[in-house]
N, C-alpha and C. Protein backbone atom coordinates (compact mmCIF):
# COMPACT_ATOMS: atom_id res chain seq x y z
N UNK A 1 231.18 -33.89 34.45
CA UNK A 1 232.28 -33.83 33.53
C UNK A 1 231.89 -34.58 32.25
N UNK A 2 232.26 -33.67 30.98
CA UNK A 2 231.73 -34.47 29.87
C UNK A 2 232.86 -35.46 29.55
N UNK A 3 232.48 -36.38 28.66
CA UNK A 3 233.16 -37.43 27.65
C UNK A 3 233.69 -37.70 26.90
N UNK A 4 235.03 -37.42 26.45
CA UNK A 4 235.88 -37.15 25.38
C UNK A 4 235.04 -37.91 24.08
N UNK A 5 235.74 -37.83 23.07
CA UNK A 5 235.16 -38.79 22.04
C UNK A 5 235.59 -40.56 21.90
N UNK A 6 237.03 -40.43 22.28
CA UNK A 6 237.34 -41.70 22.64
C UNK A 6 236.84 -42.25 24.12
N UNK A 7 236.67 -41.53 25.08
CA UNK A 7 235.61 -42.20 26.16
C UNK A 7 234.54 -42.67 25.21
N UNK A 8 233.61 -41.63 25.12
CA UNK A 8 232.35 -42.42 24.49
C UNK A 8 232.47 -43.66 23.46
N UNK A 9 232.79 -43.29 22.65
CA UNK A 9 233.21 -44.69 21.81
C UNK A 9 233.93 -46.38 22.86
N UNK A 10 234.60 -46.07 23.82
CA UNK A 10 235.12 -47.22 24.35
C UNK A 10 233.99 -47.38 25.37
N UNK A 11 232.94 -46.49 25.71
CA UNK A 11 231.45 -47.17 26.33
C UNK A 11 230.42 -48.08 25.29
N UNK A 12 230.74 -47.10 24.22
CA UNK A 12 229.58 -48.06 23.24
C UNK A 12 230.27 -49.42 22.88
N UNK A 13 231.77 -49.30 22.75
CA UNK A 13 231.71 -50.90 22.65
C UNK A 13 231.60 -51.89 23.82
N UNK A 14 231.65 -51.05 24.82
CA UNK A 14 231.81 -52.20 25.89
C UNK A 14 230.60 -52.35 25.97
N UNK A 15 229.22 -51.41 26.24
CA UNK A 15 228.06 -52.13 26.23
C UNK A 15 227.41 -52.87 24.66
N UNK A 16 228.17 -52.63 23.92
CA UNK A 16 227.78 -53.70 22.45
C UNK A 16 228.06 -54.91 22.68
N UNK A 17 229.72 -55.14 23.36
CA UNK A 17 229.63 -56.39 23.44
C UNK A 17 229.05 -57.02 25.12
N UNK A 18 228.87 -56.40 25.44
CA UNK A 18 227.90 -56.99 26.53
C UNK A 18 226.35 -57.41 26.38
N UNK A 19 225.91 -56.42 25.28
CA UNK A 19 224.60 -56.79 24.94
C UNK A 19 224.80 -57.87 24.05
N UNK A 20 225.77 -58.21 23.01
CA UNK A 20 225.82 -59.69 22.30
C UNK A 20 225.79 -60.36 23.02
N UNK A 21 226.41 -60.78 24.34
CA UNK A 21 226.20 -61.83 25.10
C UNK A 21 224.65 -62.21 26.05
N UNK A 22 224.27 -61.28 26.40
CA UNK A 22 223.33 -60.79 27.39
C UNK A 22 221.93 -61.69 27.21
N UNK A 23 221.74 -62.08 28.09
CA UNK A 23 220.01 -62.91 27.92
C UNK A 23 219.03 -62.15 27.43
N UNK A 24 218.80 -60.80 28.69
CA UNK A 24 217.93 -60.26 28.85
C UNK A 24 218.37 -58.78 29.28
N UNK A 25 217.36 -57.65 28.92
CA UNK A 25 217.77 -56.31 29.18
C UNK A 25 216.70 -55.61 30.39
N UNK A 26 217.15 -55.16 31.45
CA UNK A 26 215.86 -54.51 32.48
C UNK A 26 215.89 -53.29 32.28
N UNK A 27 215.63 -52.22 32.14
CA UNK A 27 216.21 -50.98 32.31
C UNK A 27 214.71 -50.10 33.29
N UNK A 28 215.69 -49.53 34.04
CA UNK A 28 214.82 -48.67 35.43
C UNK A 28 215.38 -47.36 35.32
N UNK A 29 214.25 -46.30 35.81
CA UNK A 29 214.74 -45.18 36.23
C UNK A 29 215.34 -44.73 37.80
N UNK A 30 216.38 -44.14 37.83
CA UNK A 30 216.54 -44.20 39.18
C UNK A 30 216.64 -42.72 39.91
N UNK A 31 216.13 -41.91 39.66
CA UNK A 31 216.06 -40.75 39.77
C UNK A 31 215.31 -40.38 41.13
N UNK A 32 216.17 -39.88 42.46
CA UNK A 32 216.08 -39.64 43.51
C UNK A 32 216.46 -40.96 44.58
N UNK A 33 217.25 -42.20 44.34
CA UNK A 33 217.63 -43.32 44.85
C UNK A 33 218.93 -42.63 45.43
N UNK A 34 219.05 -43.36 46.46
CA UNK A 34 220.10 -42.77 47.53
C UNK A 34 221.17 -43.38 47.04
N UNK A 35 222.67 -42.53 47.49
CA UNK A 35 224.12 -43.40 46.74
C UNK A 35 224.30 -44.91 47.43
N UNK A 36 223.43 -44.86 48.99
CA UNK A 36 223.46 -46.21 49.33
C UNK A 36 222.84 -47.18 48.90
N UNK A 37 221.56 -47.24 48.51
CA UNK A 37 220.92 -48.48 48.07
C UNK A 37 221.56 -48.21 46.46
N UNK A 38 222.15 -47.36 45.79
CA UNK A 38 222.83 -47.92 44.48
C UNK A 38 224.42 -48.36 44.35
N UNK A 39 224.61 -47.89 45.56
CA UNK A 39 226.34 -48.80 45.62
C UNK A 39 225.18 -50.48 46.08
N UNK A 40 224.63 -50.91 47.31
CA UNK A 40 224.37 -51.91 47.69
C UNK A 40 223.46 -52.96 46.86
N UNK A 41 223.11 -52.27 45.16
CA UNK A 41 222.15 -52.65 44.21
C UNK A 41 223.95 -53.28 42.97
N UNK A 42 224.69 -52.44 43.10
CA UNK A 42 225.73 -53.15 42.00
C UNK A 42 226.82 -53.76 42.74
N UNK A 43 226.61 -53.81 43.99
CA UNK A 43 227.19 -55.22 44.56
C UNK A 43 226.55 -56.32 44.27
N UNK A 44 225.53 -56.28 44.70
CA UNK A 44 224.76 -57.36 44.21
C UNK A 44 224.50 -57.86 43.22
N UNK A 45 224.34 -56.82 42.01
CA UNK A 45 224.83 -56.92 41.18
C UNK A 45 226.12 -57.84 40.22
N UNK A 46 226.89 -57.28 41.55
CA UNK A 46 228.12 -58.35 40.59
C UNK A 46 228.19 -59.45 41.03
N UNK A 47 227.60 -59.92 42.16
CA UNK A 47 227.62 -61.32 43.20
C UNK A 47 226.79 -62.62 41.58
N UNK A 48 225.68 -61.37 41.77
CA UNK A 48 224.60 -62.02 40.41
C UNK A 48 224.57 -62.47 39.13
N UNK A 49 225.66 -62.05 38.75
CA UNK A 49 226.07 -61.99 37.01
C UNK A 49 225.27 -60.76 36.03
N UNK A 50 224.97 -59.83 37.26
CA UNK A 50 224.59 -58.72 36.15
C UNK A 50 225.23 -57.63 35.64
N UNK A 51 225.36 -57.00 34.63
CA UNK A 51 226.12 -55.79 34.03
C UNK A 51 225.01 -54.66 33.82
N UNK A 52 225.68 -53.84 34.93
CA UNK A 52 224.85 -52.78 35.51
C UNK A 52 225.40 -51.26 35.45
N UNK A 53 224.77 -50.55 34.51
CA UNK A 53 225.55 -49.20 33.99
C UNK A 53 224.44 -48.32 34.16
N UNK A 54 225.24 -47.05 33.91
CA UNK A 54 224.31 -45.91 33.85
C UNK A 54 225.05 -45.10 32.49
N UNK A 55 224.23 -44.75 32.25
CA UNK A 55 225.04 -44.48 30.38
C UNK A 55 223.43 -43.29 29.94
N UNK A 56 224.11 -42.58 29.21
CA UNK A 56 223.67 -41.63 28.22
C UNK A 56 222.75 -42.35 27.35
N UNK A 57 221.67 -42.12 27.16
CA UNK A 57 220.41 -42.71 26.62
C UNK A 57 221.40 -42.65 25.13
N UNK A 58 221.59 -41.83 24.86
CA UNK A 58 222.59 -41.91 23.14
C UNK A 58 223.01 -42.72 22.73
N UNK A 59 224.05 -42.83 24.05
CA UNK A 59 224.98 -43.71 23.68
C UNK A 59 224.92 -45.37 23.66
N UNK A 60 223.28 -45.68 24.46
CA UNK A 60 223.20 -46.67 24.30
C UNK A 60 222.41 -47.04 23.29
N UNK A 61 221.64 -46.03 22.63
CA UNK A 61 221.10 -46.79 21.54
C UNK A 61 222.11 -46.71 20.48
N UNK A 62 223.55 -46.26 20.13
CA UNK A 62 224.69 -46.70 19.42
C UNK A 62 225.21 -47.69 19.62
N UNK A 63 225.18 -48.36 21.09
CA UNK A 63 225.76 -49.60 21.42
C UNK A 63 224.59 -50.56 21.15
N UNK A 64 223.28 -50.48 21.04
CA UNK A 64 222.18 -51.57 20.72
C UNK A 64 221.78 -51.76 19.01
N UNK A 65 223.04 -50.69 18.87
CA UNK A 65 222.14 -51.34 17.10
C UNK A 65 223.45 -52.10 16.05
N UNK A 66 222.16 -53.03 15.71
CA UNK A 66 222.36 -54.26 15.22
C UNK A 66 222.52 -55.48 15.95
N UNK A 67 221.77 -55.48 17.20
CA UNK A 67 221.85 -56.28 18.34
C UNK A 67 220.36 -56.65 18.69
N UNK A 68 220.02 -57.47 19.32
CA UNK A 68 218.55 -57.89 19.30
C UNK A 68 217.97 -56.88 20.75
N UNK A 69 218.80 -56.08 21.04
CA UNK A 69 218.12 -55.10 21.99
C UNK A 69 217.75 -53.26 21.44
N UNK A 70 217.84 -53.85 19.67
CA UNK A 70 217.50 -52.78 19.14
C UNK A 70 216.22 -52.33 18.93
N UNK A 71 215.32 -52.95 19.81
CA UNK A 71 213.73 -52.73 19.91
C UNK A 71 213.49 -51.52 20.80
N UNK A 72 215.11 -51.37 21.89
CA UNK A 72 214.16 -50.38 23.40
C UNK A 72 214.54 -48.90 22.46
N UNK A 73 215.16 -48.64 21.48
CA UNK A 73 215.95 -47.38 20.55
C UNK A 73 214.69 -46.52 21.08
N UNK A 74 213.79 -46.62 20.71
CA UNK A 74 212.41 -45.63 20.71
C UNK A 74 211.80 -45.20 21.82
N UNK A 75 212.81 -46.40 23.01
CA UNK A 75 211.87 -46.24 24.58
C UNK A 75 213.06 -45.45 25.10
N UNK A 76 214.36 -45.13 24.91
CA UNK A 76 215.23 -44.51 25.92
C UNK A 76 214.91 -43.39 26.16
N UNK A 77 214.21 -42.99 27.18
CA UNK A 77 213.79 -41.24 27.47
C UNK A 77 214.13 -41.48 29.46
N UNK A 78 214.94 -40.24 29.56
CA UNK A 78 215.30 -40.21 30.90
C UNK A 78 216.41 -40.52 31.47
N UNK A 79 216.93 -40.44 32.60
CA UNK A 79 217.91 -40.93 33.20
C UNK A 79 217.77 -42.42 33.23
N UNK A 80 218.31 -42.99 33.00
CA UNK A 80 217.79 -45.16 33.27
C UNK A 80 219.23 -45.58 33.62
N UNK A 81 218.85 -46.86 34.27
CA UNK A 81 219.93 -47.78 34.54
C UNK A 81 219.54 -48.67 33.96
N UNK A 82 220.69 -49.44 33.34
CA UNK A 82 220.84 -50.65 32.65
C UNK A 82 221.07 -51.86 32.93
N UNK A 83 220.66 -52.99 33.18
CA UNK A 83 221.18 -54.20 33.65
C UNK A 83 221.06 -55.14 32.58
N UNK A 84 221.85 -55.54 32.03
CA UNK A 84 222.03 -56.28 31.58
C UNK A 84 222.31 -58.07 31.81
N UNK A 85 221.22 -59.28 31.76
CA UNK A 85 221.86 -60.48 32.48
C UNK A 85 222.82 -61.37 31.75
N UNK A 86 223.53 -62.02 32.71
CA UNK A 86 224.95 -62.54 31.76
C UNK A 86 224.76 -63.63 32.43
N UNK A 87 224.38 -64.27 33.15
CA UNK A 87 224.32 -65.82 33.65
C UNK A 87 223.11 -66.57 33.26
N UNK A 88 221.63 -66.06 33.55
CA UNK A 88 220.33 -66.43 32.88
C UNK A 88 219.44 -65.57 32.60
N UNK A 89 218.28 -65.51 31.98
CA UNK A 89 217.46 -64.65 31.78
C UNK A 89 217.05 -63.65 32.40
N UNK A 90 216.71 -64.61 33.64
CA UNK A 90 215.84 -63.62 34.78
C UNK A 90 216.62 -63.13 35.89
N UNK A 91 217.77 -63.20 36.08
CA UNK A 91 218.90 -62.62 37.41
C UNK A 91 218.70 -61.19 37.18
N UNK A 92 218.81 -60.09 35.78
CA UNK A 92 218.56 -58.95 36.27
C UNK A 92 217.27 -58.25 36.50
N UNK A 93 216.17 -59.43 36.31
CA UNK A 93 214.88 -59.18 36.91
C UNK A 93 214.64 -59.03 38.23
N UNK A 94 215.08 -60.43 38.26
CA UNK A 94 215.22 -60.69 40.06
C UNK A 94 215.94 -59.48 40.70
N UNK A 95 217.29 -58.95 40.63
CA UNK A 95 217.52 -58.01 41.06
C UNK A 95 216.91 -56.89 41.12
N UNK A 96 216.77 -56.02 40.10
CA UNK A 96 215.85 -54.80 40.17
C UNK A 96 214.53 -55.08 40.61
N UNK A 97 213.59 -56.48 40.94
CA UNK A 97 212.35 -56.61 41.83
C UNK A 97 212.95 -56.44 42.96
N UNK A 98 213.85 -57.17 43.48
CA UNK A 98 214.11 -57.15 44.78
C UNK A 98 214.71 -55.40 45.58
N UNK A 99 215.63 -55.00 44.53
CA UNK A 99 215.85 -53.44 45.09
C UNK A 99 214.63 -52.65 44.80
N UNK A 100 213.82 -52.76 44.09
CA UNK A 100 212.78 -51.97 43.97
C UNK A 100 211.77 -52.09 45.20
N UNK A 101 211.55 -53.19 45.95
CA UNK A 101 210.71 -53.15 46.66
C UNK A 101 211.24 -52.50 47.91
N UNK A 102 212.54 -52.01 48.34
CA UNK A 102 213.25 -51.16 49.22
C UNK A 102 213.12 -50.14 48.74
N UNK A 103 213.48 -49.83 47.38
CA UNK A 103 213.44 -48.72 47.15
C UNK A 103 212.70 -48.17 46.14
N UNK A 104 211.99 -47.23 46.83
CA UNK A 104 210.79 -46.62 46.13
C UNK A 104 210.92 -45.54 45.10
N UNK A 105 211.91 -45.33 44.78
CA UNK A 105 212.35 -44.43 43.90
C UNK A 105 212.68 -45.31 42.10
N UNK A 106 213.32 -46.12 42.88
CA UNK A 106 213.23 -46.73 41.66
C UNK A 106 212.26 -47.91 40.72
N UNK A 107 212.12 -47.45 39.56
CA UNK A 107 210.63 -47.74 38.75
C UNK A 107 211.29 -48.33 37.69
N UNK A 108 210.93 -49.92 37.42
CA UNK A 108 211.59 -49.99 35.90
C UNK A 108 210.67 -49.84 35.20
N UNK A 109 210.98 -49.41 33.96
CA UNK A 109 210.56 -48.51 32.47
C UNK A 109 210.03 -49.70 31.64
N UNK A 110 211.24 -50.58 31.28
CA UNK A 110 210.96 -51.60 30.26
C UNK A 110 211.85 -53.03 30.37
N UNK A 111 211.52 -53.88 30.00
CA UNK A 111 212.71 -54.87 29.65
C UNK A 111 212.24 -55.73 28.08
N UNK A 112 213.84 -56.08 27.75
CA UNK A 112 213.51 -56.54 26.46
C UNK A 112 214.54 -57.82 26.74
N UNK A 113 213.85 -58.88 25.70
CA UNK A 113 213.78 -60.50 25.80
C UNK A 113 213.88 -60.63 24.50
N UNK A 114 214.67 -61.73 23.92
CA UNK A 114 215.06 -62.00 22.45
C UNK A 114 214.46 -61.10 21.61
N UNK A 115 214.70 -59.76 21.35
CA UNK A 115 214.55 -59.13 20.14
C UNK A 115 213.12 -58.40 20.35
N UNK A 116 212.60 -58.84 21.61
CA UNK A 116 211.23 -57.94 21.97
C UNK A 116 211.51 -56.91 23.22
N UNK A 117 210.44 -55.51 23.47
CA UNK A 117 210.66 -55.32 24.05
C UNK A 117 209.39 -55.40 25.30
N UNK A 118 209.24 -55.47 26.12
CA UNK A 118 208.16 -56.12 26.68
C UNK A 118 207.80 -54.61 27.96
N UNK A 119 206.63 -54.73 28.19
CA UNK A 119 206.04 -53.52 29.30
C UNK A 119 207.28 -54.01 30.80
N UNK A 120 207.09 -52.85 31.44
CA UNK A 120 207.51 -53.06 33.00
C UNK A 120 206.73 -53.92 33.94
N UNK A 121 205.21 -53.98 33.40
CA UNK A 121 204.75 -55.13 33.64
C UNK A 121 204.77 -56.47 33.84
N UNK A 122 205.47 -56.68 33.02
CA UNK A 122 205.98 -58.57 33.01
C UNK A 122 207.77 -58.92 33.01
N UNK A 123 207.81 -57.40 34.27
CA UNK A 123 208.66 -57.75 35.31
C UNK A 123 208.84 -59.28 36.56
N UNK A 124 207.53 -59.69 37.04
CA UNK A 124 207.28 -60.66 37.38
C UNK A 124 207.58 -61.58 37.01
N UNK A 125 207.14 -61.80 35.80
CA UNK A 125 206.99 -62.90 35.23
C UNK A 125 208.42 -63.19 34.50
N UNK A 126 209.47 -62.45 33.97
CA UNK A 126 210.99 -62.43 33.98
C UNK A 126 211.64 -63.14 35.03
N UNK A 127 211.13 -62.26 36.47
CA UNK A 127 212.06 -62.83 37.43
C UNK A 127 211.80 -64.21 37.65
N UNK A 128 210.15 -64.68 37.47
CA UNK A 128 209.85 -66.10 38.20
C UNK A 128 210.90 -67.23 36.85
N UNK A 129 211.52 -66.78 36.08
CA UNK A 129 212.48 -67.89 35.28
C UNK A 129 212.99 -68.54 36.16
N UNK A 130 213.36 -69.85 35.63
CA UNK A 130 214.45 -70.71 36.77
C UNK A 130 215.92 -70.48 36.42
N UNK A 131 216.59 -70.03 37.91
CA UNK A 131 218.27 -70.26 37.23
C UNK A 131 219.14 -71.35 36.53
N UNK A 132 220.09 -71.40 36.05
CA UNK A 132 220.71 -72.33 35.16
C UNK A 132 220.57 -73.41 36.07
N UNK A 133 220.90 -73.16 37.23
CA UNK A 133 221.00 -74.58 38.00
C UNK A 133 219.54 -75.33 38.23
N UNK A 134 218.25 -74.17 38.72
CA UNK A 134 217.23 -74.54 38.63
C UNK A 134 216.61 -75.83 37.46
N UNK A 135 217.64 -74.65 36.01
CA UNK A 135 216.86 -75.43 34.77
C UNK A 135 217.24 -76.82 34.59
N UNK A 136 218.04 -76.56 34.58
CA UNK A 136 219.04 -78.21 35.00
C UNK A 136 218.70 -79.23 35.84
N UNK A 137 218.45 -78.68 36.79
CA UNK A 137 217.53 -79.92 37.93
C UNK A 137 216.11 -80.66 37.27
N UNK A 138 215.49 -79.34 37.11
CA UNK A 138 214.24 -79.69 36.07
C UNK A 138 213.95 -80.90 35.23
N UNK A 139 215.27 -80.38 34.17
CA UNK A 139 215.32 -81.29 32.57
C UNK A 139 215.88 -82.74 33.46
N UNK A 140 216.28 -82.62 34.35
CA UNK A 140 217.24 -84.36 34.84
C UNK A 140 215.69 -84.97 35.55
N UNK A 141 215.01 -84.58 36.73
CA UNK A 141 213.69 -85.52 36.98
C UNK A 141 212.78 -85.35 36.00
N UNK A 142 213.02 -84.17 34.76
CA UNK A 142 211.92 -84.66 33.95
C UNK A 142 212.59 -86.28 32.59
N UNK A 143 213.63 -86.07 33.02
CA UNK A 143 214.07 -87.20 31.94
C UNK A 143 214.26 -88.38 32.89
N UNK A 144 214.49 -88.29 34.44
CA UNK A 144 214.49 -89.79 35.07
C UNK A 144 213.23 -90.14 35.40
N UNK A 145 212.24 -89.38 35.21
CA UNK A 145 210.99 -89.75 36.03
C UNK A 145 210.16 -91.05 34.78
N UNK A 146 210.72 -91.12 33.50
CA UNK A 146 210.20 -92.35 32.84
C UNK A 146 210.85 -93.43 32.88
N UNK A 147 212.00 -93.74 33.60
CA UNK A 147 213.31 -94.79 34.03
C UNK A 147 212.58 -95.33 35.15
N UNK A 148 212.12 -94.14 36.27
CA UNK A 148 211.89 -94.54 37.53
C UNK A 148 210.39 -95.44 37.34
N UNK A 149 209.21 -94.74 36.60
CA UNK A 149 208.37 -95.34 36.73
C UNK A 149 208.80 -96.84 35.81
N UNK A 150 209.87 -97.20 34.96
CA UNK A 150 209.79 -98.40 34.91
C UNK A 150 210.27 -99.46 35.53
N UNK A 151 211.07 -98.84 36.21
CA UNK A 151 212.32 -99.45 37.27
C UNK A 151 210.84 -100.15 38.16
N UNK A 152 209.85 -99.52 38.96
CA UNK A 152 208.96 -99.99 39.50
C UNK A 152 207.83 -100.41 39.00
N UNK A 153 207.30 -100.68 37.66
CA UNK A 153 207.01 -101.49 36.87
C UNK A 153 207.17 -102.51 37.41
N UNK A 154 208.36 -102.63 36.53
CA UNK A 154 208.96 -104.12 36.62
C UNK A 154 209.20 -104.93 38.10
N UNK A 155 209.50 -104.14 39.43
CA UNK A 155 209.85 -104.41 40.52
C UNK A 155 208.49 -104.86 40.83
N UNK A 156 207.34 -104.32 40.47
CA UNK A 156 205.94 -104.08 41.13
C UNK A 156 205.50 -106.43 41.25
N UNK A 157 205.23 -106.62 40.19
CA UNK A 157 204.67 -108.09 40.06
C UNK A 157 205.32 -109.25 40.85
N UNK A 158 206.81 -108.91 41.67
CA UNK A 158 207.74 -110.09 42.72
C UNK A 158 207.09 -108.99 43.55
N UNK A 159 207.02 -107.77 43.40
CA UNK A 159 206.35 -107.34 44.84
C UNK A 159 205.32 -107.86 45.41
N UNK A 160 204.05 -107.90 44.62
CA UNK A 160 202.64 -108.33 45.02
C UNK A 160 202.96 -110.10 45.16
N UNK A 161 203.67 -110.62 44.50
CA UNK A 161 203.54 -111.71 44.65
C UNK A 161 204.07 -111.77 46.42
N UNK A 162 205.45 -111.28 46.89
CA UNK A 162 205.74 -111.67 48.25
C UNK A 162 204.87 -111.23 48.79
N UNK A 163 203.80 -110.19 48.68
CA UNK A 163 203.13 -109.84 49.56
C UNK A 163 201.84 -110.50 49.71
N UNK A 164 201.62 -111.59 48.68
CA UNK A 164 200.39 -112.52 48.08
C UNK A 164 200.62 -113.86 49.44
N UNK A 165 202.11 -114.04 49.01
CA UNK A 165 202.52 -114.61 49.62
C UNK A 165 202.49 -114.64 51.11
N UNK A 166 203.10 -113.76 52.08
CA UNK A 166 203.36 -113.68 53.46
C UNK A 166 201.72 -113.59 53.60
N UNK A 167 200.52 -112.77 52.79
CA UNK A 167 199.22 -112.90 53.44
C UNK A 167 198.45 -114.28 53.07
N UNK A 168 198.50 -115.18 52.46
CA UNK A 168 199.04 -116.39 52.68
C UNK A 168 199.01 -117.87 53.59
N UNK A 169 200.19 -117.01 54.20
CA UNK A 169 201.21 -117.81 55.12
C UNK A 169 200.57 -117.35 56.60
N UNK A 170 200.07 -115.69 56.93
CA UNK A 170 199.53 -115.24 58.27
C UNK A 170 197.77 -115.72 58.40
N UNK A 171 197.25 -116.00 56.86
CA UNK A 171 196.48 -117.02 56.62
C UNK A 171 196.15 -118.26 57.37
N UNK A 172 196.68 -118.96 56.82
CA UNK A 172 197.19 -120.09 57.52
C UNK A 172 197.64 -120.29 59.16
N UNK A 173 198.72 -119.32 59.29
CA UNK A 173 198.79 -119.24 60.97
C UNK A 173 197.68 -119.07 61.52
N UNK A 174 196.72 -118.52 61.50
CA UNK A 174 195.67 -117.91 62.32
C UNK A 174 194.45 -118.98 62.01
């Protein structure tokens, strides 16, 4: 069934403003994927924070321009699915690696990262990002770990001394 004109138009804005927000763009072909592993791919989907469409190659390069995902304009050829990530970079990486390796039908094409668009290749290397919470853990032992080493610094010189001390004292006993 085709798309009125006001349908289409209320898709391009909804994926415009989804792509203003969006980290990162994956886009896969899914052509011969069963209705089960793609209902059980946009559940997960939504568990994930990803925005996951299937849209008219057209219509999405109307919704990507003037948006920093106006690099893939030249790559949309085919049926594709779209994921878009809305929590961190790499969640709709991670997802489409992980359904892809079930399912063999589906191949991603391209993904694009601040204003680039990058091979299907460095799919990998997307997903291995750390999540927000990951990144966060990170930046906190990388900022306590110069506290800690002074905290034991300073603890270190009454250390050696008691321990100067008690060997010493078992010195002496013996």
């Amino acid at each position: 069934m085709a798309l009125t004109l006001e349908q289409k138009k209320a898709v391009v804005s909804e994926i415009a403003k989804v792509a203003e927000i969006a980290h990162s763009l994956v886009a896969a072909e899914y052509r011969g994927s069963s209705v089960d592993s793609m209902t059980a791919m946009r559940a997960d989907a939504r568990k994930n924070g990803v925005y996951l469409k299937v849209v008219k190659n057209t219509l999405v390069r109307r919704a990507v321009k003037n948006t920093e995902y106006e690099c893939i304009a030249d790559a949309l050829v085919g049926p594709l699915l779209f994921a878009f990530s809305q929590e961190d970079p790499g969640c709709a990486a991670r997802l489409l690696k992980d359904h892809a390796k079930e399912n063999d039908k589906l191949e991603v094409k391209f993904l694009a990262v601040g204003g680039q668009m990058l091979p299907a290749s460095e799919l990998s290397r997307l997903a291995s990002l750390p999540t927000k919470d990951e990144a966060i853990a990170l930046l906190m032992a990388v900022m306590k770990a110069p506290i800690e080493k002074l905290a034991r610094t300073l603890n270190e010189p009454h250390a050696k001394l008691t321990r100067t001390i008690a060997a010493v004292k078992e010195q002496k006993a013996a």
